[in-house]
N, C-alpha and C. Protein backbone atom coordinates (compact mmCIF):
# COMPACT_ATOMS: atom_id res chain seq x y z
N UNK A 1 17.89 -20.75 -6.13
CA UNK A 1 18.78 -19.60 -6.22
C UNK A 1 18.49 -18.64 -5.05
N UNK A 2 19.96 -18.26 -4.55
CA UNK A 2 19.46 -17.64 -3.60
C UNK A 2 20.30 -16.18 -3.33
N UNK A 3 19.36 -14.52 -2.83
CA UNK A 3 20.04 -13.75 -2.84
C UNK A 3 20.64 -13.67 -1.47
N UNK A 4 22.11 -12.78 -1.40
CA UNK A 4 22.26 -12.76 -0.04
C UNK A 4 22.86 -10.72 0.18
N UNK A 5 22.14 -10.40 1.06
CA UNK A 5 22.62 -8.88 2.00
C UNK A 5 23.09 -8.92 2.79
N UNK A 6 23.95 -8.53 3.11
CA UNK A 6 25.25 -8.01 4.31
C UNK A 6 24.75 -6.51 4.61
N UNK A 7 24.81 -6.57 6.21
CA UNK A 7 24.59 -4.88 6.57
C UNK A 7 25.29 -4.78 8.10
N UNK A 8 25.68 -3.89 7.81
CA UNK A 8 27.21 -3.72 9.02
C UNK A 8 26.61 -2.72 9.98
N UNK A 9 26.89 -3.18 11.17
CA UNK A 9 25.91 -2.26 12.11
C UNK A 9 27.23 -2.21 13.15
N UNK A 10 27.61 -1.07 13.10
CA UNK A 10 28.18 -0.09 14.55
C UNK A 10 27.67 0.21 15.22
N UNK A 11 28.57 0.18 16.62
CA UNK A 11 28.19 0.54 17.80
C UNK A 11 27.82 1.74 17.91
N UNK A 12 28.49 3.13 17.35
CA UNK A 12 27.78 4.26 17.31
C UNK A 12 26.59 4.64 16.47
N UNK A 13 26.31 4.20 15.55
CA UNK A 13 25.79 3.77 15.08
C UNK A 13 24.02 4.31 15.30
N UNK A 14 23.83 3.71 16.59
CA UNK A 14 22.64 3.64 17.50
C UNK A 14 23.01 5.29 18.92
N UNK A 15 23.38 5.97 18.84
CA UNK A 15 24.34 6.58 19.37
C UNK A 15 24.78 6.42 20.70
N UNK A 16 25.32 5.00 20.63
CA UNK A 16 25.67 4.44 22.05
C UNK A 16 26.48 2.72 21.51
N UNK A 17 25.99 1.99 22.86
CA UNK A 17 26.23 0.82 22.62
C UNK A 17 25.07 0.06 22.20
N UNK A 18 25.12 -1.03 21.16
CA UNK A 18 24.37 -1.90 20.72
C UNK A 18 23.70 -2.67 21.36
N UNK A 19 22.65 -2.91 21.56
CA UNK A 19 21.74 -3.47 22.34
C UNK A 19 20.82 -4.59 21.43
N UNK A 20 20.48 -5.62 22.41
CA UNK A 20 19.48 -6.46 21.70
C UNK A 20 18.34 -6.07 21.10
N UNK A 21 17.75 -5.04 21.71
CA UNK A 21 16.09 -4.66 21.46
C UNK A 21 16.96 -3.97 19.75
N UNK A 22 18.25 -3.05 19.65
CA UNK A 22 17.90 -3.03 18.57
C UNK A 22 18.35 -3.42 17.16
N UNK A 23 18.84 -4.87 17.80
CA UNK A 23 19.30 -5.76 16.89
C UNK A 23 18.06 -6.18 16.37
N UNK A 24 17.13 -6.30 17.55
CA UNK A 24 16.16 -7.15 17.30
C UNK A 24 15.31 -6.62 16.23
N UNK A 25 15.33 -5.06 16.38
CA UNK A 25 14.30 -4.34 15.17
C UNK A 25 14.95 -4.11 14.05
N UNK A 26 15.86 -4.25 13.64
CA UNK A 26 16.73 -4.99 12.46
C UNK A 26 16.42 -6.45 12.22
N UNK A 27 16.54 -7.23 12.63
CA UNK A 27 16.37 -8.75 12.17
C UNK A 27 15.06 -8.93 12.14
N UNK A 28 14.07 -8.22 12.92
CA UNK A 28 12.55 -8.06 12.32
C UNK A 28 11.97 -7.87 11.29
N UNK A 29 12.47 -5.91 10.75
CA UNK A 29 12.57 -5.25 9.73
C UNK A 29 13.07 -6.19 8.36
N UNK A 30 13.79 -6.55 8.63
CA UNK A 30 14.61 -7.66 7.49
C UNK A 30 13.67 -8.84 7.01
N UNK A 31 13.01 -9.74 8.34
CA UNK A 31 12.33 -10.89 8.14
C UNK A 31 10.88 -10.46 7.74
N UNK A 32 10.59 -9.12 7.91
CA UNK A 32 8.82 -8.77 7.13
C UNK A 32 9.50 -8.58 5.87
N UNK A 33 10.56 -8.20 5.13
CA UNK A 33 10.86 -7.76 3.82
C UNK A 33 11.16 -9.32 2.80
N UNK A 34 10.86 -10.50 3.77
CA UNK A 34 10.92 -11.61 3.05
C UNK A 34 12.81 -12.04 3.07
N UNK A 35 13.52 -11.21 4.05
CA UNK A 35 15.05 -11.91 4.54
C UNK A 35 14.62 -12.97 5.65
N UNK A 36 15.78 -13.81 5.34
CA UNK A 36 16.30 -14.95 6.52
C UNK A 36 18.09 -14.91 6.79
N UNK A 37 17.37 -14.88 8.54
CA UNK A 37 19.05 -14.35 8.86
C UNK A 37 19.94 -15.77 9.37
N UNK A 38 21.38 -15.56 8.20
CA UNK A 38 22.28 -16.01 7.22
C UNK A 38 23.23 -16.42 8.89
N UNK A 39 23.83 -15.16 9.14
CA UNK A 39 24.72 -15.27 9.72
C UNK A 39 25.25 -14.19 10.63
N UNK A 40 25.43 -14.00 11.69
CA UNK A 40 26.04 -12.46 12.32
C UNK A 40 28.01 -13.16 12.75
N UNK A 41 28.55 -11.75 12.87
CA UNK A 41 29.97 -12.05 12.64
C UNK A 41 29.77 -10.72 12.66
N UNK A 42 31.35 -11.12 14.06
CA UNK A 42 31.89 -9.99 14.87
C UNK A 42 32.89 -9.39 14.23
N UNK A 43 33.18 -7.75 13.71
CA UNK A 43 33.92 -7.06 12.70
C UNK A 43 34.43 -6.01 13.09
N UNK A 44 35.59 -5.58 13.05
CA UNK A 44 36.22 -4.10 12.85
C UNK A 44 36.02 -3.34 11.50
N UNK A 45 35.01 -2.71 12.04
CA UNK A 45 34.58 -1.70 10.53
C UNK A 45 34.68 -0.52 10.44
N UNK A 46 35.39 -0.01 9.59
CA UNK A 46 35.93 1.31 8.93
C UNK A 46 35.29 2.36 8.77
N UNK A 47 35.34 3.34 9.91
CA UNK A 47 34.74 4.52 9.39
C UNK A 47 34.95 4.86 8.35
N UNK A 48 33.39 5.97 8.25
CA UNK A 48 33.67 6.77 6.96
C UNK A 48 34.58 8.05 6.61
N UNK A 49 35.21 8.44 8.02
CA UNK A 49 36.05 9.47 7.75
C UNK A 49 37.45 9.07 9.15
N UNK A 50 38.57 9.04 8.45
CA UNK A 50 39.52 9.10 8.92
C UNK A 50 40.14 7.24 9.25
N UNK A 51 41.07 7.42 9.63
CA UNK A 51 41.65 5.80 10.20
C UNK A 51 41.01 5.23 11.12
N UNK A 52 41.58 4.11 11.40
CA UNK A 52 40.86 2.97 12.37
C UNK A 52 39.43 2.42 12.13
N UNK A 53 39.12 1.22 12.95
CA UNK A 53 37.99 0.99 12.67
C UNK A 53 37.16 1.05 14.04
N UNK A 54 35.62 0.59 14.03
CA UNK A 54 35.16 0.81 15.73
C UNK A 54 34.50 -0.75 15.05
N UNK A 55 34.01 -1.32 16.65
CA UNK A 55 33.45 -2.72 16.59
C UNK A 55 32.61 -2.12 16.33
N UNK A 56 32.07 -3.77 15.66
CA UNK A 56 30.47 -3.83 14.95
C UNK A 56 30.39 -5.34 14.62
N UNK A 57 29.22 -5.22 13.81
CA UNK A 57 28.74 -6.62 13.34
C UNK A 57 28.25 -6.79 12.11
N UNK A 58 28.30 -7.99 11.85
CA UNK A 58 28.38 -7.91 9.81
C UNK A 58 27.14 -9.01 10.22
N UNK A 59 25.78 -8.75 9.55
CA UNK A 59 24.96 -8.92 9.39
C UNK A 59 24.70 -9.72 8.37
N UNK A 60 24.68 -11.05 7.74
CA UNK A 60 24.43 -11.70 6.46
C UNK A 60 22.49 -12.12 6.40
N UNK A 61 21.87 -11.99 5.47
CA UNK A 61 20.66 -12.57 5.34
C UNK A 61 20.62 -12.84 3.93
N UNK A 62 19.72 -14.19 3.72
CA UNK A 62 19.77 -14.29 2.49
C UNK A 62 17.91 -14.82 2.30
N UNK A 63 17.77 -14.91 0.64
CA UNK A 63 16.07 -14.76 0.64
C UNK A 63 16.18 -15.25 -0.65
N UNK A 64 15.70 -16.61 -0.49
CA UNK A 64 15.49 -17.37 -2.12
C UNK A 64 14.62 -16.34 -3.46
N UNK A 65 15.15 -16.75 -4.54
CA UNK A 65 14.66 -15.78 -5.45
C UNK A 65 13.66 -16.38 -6.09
């Protein structure tokens, strides 16, 4: 059995553009908490205030139970 987390990371986000180094301390952070990363997938995601969306990335990890 296995659980799975999704975490959506915008470009502003980081207050700029997305960079490897800090993808990388995300998929780190994740893999000491006992995640394994699932899947990344490129997304238009919805701010929290007003229309449109800004790029980002949908983050899947999943971690047997």
């Amino acid at each position: 059995m296995y659980s799975y987390k999704v975490v959506e990371i915008r470009e502003g986000m980081f207050g700029g553009k997305m960079s490897g180094d800090k993808l990388e301390k995300i998929l780190n952070d994740h893999a000491r908490a006992g995640w394994r990363l699932k899947a990344i997938t490129s997304a238009d995601i919805k701010g929290r205030v007003g229309p449109g969306g800004v790029e980002g990335i949908l983050v899947t990890f999943e971690r047997e139970e």
